[in-house]
N, C-alpha and C. Protein backbone atom coordinates (compact mmCIF):
# COMPACT_ATOMS: atom_id res chain seq x y z
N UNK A 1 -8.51 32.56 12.56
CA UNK A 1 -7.73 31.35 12.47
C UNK A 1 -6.40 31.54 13.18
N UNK A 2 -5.91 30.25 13.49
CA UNK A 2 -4.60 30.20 14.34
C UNK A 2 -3.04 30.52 13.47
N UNK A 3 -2.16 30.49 14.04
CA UNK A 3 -1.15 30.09 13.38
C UNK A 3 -0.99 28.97 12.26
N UNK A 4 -0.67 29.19 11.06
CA UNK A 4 -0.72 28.51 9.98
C UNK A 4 -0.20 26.88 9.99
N UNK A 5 1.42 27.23 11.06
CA UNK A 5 1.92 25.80 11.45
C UNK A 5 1.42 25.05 12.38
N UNK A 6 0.73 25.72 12.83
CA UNK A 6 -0.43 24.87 14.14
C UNK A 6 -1.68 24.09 13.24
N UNK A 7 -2.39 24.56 12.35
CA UNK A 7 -3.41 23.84 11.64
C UNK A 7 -3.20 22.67 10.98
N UNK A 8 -4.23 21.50 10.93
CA UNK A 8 -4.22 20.39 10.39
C UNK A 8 -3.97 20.87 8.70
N UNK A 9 -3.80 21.97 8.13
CA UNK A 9 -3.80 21.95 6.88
C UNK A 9 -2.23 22.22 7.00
N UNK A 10 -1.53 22.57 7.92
CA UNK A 10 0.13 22.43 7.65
C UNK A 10 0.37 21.48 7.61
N UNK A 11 0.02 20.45 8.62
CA UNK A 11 0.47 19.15 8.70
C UNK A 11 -0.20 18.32 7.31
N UNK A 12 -1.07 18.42 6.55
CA UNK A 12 -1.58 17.76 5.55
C UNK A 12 -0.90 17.85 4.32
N UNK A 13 -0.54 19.27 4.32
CA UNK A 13 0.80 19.90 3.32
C UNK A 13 1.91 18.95 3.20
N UNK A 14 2.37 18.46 4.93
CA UNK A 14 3.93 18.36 4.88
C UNK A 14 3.70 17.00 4.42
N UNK A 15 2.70 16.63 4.80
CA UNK A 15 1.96 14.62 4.49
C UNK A 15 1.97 14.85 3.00
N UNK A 16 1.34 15.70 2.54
CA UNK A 16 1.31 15.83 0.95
C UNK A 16 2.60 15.56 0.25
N UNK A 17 3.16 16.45 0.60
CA UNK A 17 4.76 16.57 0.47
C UNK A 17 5.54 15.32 0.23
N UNK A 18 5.54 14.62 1.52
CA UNK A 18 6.24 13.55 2.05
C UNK A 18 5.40 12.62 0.52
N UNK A 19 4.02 12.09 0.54
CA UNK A 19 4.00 11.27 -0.31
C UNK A 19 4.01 11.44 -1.82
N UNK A 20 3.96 12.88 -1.95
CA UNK A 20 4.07 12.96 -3.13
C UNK A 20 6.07 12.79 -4.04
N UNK A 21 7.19 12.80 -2.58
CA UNK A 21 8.20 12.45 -3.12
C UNK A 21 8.48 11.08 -2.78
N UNK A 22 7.63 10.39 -2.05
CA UNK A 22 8.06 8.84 -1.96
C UNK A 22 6.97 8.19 -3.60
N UNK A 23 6.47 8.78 -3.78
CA UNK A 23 5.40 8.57 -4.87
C UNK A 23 6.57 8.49 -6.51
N UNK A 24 6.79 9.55 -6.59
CA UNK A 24 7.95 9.86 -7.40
C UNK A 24 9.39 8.87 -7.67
N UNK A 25 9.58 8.49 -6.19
CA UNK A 25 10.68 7.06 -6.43
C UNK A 25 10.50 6.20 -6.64
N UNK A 26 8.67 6.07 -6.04
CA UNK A 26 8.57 4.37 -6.29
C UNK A 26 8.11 4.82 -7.61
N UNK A 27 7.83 5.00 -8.95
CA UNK A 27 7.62 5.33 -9.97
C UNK A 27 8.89 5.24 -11.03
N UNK A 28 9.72 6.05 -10.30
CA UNK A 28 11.36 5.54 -11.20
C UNK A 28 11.70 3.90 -10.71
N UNK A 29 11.69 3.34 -9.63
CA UNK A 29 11.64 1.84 -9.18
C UNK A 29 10.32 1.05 -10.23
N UNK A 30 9.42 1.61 -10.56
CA UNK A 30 8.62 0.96 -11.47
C UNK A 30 8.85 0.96 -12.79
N UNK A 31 9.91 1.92 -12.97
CA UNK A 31 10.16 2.12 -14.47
C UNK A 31 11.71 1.34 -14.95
N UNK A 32 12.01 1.48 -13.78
CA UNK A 32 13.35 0.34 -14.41
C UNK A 32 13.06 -1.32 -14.59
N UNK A 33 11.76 -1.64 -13.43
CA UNK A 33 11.26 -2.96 -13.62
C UNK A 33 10.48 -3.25 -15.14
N UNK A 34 9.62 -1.86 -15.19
CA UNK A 34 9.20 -2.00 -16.98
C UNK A 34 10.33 -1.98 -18.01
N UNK A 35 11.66 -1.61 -18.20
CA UNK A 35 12.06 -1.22 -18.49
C UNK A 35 12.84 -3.07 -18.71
N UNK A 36 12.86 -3.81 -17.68
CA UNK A 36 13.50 -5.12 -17.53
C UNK A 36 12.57 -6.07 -18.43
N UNK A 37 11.18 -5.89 -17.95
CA UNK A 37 10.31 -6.58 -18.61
C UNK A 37 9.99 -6.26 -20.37
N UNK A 38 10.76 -5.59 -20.44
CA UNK A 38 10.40 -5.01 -21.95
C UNK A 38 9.46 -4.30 -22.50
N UNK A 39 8.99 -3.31 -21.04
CA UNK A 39 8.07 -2.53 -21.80
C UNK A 39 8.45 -0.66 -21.41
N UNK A 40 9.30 -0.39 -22.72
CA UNK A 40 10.10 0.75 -22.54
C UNK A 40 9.00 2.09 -22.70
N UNK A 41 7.83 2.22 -23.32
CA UNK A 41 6.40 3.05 -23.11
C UNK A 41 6.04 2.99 -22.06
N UNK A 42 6.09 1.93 -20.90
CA UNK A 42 5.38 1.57 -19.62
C UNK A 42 6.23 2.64 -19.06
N UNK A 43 7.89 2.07 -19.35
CA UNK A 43 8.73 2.68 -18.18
C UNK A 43 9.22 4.60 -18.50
N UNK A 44 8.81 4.58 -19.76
CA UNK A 44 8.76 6.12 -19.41
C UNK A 44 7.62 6.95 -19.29
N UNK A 45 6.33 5.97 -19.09
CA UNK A 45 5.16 7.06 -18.46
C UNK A 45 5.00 6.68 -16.84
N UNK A 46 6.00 5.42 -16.97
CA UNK A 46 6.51 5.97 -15.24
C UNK A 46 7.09 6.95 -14.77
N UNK A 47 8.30 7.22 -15.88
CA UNK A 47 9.20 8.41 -15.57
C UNK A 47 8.80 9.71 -15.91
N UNK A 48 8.01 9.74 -16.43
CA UNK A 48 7.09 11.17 -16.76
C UNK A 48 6.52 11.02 -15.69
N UNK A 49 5.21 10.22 -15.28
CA UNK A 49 4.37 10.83 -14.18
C UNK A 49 5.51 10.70 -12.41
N UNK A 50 6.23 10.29 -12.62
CA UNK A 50 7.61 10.63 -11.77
C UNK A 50 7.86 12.05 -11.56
N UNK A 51 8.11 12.50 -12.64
CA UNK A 51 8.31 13.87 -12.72
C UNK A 51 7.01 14.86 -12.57
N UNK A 52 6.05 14.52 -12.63
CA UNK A 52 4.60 15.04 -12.49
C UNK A 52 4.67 15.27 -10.36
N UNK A 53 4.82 14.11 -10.18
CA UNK A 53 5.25 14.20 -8.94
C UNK A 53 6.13 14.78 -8.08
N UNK A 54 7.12 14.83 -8.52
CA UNK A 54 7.96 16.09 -8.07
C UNK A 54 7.55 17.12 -8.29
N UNK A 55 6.74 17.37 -9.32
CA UNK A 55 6.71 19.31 -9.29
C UNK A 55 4.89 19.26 -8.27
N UNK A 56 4.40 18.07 -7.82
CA UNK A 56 3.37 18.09 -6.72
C UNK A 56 3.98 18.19 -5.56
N UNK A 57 5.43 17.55 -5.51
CA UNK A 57 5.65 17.70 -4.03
C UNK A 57 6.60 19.13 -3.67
N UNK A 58 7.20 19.43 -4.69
CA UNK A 58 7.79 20.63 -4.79
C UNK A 58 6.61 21.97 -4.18
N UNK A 59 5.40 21.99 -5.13
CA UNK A 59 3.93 22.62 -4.83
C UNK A 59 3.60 22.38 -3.21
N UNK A 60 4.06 21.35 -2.87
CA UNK A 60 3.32 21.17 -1.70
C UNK A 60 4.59 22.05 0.11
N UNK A 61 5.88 22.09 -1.09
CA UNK A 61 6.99 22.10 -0.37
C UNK A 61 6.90 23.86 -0.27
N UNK A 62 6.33 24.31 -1.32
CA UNK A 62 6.56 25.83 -1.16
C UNK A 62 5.58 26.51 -0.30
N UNK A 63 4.75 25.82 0.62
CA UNK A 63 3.65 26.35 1.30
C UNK A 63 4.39 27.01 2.30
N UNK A 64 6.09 26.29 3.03
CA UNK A 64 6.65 26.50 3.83
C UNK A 64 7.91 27.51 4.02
N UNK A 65 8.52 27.76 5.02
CA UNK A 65 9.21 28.85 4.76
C UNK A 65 10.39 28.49 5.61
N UNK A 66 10.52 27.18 6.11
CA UNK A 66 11.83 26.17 6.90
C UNK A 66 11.11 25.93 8.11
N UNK A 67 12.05 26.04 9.13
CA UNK A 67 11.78 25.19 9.88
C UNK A 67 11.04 23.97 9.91
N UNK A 68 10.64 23.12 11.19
CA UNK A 68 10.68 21.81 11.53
C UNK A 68 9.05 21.69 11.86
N UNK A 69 8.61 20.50 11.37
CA UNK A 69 7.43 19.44 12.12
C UNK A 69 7.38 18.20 11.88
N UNK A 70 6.60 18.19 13.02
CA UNK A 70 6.17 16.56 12.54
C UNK A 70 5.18 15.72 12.21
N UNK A 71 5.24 14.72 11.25
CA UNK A 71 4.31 14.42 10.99
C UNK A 71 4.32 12.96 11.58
N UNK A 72 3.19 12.00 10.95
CA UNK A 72 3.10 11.11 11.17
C UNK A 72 2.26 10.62 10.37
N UNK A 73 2.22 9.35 9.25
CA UNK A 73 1.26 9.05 8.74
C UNK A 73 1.48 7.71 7.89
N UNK A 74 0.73 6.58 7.23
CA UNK A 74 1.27 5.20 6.57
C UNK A 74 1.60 5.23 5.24
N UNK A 75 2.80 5.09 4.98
CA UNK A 75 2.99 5.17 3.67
C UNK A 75 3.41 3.59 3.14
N UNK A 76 2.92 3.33 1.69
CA UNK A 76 2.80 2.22 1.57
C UNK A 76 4.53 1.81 1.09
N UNK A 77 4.89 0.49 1.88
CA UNK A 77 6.30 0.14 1.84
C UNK A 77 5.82 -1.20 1.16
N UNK A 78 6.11 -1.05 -0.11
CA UNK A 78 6.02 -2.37 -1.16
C UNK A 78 6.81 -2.99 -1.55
N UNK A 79 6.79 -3.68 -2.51
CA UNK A 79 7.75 -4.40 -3.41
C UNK A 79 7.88 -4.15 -4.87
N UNK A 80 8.39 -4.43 -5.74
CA UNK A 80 9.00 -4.21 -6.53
C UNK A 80 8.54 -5.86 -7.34
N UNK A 81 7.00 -5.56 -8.00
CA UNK A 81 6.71 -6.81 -8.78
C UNK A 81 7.08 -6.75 -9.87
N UNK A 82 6.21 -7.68 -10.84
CA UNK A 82 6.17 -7.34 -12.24
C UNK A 82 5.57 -6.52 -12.71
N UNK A 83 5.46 -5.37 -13.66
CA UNK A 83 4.89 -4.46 -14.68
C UNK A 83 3.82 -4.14 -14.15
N UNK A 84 2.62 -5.24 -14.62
CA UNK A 84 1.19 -4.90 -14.41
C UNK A 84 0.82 -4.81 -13.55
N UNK A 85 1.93 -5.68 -12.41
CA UNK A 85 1.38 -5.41 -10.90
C UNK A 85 1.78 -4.09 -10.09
N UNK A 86 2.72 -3.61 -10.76
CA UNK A 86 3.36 -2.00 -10.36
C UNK A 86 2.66 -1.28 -10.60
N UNK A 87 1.76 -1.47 -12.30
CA UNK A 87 0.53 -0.50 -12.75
C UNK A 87 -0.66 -0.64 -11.63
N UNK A 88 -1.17 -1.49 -11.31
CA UNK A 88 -2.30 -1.52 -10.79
C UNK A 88 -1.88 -0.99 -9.20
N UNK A 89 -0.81 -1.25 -8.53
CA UNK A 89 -0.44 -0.86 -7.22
C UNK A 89 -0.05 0.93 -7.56
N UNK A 90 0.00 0.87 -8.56
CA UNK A 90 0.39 2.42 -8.65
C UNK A 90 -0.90 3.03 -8.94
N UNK A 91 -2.16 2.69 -9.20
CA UNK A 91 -3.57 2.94 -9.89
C UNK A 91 -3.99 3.12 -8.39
N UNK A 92 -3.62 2.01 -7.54
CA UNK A 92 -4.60 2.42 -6.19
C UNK A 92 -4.38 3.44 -5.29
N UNK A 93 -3.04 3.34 -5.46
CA UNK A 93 -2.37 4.26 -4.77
C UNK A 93 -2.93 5.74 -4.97
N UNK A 94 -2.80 6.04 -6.54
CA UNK A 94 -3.49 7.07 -6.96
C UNK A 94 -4.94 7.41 -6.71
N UNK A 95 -5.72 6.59 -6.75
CA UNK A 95 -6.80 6.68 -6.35
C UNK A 95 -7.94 6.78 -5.43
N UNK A 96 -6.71 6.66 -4.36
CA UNK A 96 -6.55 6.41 -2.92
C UNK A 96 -6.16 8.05 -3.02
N UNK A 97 -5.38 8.84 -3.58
CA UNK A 97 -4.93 9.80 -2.97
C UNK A 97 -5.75 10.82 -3.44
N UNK A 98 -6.42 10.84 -5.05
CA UNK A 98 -7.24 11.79 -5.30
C UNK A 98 -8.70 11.72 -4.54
N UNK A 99 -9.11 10.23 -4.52
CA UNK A 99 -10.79 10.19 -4.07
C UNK A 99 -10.61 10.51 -2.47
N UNK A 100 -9.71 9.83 -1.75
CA UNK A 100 -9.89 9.80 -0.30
C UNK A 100 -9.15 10.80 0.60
N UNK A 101 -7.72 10.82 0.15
CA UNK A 101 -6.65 11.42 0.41
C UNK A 101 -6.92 13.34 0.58
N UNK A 102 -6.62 13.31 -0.54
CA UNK A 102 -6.70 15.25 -1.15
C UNK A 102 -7.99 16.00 -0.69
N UNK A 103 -9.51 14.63 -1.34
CA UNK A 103 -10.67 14.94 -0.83
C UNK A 103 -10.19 15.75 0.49
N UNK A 104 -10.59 15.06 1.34
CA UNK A 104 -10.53 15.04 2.99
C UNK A 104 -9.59 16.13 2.99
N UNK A 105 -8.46 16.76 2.56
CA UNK A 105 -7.61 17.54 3.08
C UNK A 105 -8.15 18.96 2.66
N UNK A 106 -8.51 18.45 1.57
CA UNK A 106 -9.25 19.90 0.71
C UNK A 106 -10.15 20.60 1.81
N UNK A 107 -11.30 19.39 2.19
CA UNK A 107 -12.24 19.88 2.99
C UNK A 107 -11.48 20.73 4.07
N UNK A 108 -10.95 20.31 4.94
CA UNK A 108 -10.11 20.76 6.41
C UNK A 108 -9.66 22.16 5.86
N UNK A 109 -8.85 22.13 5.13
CA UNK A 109 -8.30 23.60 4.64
C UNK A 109 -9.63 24.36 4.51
N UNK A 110 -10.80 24.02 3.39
CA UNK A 110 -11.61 24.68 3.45
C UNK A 110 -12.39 25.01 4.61
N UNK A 111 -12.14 24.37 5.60
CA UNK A 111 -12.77 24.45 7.45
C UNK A 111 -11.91 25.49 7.91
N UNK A 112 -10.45 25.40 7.31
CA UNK A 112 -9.67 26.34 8.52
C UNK A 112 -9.65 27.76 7.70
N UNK A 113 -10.20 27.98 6.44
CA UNK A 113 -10.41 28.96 5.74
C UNK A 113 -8.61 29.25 5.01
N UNK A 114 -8.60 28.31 4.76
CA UNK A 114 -7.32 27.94 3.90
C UNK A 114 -7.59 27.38 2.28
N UNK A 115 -8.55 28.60 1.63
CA UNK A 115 -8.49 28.22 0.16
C UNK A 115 -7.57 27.98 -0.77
N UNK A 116 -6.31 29.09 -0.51
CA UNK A 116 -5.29 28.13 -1.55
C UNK A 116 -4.63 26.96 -1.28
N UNK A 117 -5.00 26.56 -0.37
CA UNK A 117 -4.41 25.32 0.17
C UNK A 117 -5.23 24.35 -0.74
N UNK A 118 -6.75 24.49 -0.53
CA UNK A 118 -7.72 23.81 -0.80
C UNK A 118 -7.75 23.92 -1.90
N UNK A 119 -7.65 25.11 -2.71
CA UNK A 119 -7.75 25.05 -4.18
C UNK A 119 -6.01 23.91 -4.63
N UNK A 120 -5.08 24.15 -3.83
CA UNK A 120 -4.25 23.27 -4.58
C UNK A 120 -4.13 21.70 -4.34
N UNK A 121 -5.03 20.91 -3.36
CA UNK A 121 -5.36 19.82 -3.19
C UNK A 121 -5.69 19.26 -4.49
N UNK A 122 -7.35 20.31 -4.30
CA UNK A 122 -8.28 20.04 -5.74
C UNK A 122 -7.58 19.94 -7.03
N UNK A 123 -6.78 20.64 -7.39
CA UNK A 123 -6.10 20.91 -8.54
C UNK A 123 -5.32 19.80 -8.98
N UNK A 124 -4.27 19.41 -7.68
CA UNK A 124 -3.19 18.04 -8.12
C UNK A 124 -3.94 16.96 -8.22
N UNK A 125 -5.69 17.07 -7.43
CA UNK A 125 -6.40 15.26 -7.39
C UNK A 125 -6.82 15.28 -9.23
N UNK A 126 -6.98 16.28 -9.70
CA UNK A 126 -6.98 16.74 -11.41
C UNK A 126 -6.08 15.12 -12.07
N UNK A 127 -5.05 15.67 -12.04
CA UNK A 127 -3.53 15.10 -12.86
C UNK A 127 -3.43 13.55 -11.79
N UNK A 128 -4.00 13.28 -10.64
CA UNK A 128 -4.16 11.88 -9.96
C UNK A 128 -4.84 11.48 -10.63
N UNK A 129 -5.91 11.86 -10.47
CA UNK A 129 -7.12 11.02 -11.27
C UNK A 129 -6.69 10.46 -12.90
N UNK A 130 -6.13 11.13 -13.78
CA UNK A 130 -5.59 10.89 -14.83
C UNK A 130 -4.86 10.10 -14.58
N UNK A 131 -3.81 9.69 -13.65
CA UNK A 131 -2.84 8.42 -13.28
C UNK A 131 -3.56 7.88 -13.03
N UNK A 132 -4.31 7.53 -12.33
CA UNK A 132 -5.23 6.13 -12.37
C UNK A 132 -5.53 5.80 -13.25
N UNK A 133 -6.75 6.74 -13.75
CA UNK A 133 -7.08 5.80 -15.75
C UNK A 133 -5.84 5.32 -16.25
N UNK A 134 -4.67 5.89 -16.62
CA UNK A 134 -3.40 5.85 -17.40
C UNK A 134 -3.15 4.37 -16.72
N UNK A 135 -2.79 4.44 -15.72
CA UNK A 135 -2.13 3.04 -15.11
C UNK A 135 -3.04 2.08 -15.10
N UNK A 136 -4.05 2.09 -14.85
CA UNK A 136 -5.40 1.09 -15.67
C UNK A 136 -5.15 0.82 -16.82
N UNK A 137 -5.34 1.62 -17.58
CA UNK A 137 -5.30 1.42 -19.19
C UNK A 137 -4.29 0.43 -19.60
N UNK A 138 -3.35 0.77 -18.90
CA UNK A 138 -1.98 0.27 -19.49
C UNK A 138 -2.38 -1.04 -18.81
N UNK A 139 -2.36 -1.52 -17.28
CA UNK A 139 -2.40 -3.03 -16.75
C UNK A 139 -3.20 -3.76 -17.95
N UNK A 140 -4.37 -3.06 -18.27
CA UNK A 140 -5.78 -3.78 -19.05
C UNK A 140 -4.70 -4.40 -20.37
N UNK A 141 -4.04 -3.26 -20.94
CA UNK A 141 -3.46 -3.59 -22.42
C UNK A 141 -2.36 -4.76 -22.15
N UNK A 142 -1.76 -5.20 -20.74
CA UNK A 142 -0.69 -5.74 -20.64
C UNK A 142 -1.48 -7.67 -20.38
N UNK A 143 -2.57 -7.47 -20.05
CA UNK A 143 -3.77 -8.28 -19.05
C UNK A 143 -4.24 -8.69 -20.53
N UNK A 144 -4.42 -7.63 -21.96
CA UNK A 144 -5.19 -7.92 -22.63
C UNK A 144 -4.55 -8.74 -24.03
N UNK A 145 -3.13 -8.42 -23.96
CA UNK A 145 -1.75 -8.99 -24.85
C UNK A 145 -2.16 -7.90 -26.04
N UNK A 146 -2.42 -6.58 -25.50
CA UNK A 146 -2.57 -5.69 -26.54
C UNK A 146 -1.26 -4.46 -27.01
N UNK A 147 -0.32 -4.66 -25.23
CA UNK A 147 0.33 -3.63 -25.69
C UNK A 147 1.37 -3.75 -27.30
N UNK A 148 1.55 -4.95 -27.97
CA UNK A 148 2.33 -4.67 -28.79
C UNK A 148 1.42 -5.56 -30.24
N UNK A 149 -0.28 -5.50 -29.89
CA UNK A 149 -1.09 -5.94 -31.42
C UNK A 149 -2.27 -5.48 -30.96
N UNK A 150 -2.79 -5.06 -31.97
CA UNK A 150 -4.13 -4.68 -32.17
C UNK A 150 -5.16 -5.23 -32.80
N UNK A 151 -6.28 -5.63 -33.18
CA UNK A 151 -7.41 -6.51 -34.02
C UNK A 151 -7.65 -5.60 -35.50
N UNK A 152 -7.06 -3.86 -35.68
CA UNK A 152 -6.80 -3.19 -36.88
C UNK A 152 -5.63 -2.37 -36.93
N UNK A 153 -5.29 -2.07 -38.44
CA UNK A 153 -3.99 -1.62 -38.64
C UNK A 153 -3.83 -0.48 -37.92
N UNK A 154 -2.25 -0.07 -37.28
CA UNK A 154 -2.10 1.14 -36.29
C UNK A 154 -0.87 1.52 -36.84
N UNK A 155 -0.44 2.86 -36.40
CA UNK A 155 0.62 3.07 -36.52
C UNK A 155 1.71 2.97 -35.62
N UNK A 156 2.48 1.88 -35.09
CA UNK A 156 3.48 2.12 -34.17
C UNK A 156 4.77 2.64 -34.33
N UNK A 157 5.42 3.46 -33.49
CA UNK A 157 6.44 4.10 -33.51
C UNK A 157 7.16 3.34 -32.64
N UNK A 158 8.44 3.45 -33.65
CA UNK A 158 9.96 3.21 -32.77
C UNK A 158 10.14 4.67 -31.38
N UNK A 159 10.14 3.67 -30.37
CA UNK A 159 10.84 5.14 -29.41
C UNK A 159 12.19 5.29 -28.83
N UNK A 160 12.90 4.58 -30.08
CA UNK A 160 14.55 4.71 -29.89
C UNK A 160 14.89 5.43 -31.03
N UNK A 161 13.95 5.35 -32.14
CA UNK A 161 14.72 6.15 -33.15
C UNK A 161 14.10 7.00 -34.16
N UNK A 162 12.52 6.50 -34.22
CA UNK A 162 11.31 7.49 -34.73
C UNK A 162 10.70 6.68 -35.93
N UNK A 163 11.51 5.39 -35.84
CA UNK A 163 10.96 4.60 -37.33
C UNK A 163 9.04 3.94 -37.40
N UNK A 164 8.76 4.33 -38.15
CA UNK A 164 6.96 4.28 -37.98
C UNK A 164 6.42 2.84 -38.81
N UNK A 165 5.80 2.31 -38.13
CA UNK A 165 5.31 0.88 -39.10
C UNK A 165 3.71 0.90 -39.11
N UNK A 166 3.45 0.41 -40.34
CA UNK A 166 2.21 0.10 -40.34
C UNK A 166 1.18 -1.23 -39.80
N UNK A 167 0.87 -1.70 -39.08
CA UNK A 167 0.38 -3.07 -39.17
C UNK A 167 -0.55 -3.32 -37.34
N UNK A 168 -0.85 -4.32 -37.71
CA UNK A 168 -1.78 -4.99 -36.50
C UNK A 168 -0.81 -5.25 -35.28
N UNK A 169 0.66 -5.39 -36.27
CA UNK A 169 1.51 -5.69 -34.91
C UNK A 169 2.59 -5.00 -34.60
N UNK A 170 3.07 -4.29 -33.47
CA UNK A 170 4.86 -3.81 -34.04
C UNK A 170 5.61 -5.14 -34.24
N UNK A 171 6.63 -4.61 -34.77
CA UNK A 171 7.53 -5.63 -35.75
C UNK A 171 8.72 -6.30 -34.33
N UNK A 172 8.98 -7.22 -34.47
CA UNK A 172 9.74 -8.10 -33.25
C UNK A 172 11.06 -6.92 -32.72
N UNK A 173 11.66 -6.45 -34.05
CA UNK A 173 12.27 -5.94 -34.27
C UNK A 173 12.63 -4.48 -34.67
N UNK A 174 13.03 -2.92 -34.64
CA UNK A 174 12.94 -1.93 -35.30
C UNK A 174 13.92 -1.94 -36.75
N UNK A 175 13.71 -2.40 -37.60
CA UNK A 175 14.24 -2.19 -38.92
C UNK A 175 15.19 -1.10 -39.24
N UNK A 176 14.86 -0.28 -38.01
CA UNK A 176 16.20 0.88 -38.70
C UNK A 176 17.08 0.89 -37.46
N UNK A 177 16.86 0.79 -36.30
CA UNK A 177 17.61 0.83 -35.29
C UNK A 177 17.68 -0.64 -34.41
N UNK A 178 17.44 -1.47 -34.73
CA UNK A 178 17.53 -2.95 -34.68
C UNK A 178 17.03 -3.26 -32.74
N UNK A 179 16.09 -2.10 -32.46
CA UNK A 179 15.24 -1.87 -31.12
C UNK A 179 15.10 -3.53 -30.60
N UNK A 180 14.64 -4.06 -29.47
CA UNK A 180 13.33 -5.23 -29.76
C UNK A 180 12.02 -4.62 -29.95
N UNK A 181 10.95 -4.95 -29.76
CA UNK A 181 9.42 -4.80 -29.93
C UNK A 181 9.18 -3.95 -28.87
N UNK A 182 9.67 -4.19 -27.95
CA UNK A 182 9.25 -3.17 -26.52
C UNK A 182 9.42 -1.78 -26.27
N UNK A 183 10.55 -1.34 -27.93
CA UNK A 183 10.92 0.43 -28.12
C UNK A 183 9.49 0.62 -28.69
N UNK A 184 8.76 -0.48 -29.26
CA UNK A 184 7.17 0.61 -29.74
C UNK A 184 6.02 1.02 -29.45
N UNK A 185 5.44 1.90 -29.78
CA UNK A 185 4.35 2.20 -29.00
C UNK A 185 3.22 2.79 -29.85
N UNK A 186 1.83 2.62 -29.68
CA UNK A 186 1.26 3.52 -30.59
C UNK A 186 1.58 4.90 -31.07
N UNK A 187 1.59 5.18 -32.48
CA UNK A 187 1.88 6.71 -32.66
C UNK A 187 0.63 7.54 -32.14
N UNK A 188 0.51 8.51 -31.51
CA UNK A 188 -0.26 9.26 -31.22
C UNK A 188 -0.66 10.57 -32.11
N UNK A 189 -1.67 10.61 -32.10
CA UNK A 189 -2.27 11.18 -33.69
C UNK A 189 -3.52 12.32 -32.97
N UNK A 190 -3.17 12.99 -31.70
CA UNK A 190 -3.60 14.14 -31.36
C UNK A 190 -3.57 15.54 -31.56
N UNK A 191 -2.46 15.30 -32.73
CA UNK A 191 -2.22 16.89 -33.56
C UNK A 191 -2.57 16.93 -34.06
């Protein structure tokens, strides 16, 4: 094999790179719009998988050792809708990058006999693929008028202050920290 910065798997790296930190902003830009719309669970599993993203593009940043290239490639220049439409533009995006994206790059590395490259494609389309379901899930619940009632009793949590309610619905209001409805979220009961 050639020089490392000469192979299509450097340049796929630095592409990696590049979208995995434009990925990361438009994600904090999606989370302040959830965050407007009143859905403060939306806007911090924006800002979590935000941060998921940075430590992908960081991963993708340490392949290198400085100097310069160039790339070239389409990155999607959007807008800034409402909620569900940020979820679902953020679902394709993702899905786009684990099925089509990473695929394809994985392979090439594995052509230029660049397995850790290839093994770390494979690995981040892992934690993509999970953003897609996640950002699905959530459009469906927003599509379905579920994120703040359910058809049986749940436990929702305050996520301003930890106050827990019982019922089909969160409460308009948080009773101990006087939240609106949009600090709650299902309690999660995986421990």
């Amino acid at each position: 094999m050639g020089s490392f910065r000469k192979s299509r798997t450097a340049r796929n790296l630095l592409i990696s790179y590049s979208a995995e930190a434009q990925a990361r902003t438009r994600y904090n830009f999606f989370a302040r719009r959830a965050e407007e719309d009143g859905y403060i669970q939306v806007a911090r599993i924006f800002d979590e998988t935000a941060a998921q993203e940075y430590e992908h593009a960081l991963r993708f940043f340490k392949f290198f050792n400085g100097g310069e290239l160039e790339i070239t490639w389409r990155f999607p220049a959007g807008v800034i809708e409402d909620t569900r439409a940020n979820l679902l533009s953020a679902a394709e995006l993702e899905r786009f990058v684990h099925e089509e994206m990473y695929r394809e790059f994985a392979r090439i590395a594995h052509d230029e006999g660049l397995a850790r490259a290839a093994d770390t494609f494979d690995a981040i389309s892992v934690a993509e693929r999970h953003h897609e379901k996640l950002f699905r899930g959530l459009a469906d619940n927003i599509s379905d008028g579920r994120v703040f009632a359910r058809s049986d009793d749940q436990v929702w949590k305050c996520l301003g202050c930890g106050y827990l309610h019982r019922g089909r619905e969160a409460p308009d209001k948080c009773p101990a920290c006087v939240r609106p409805q949009g600090y709650f979220a299902l309690l999660e009961t995986n421990w």
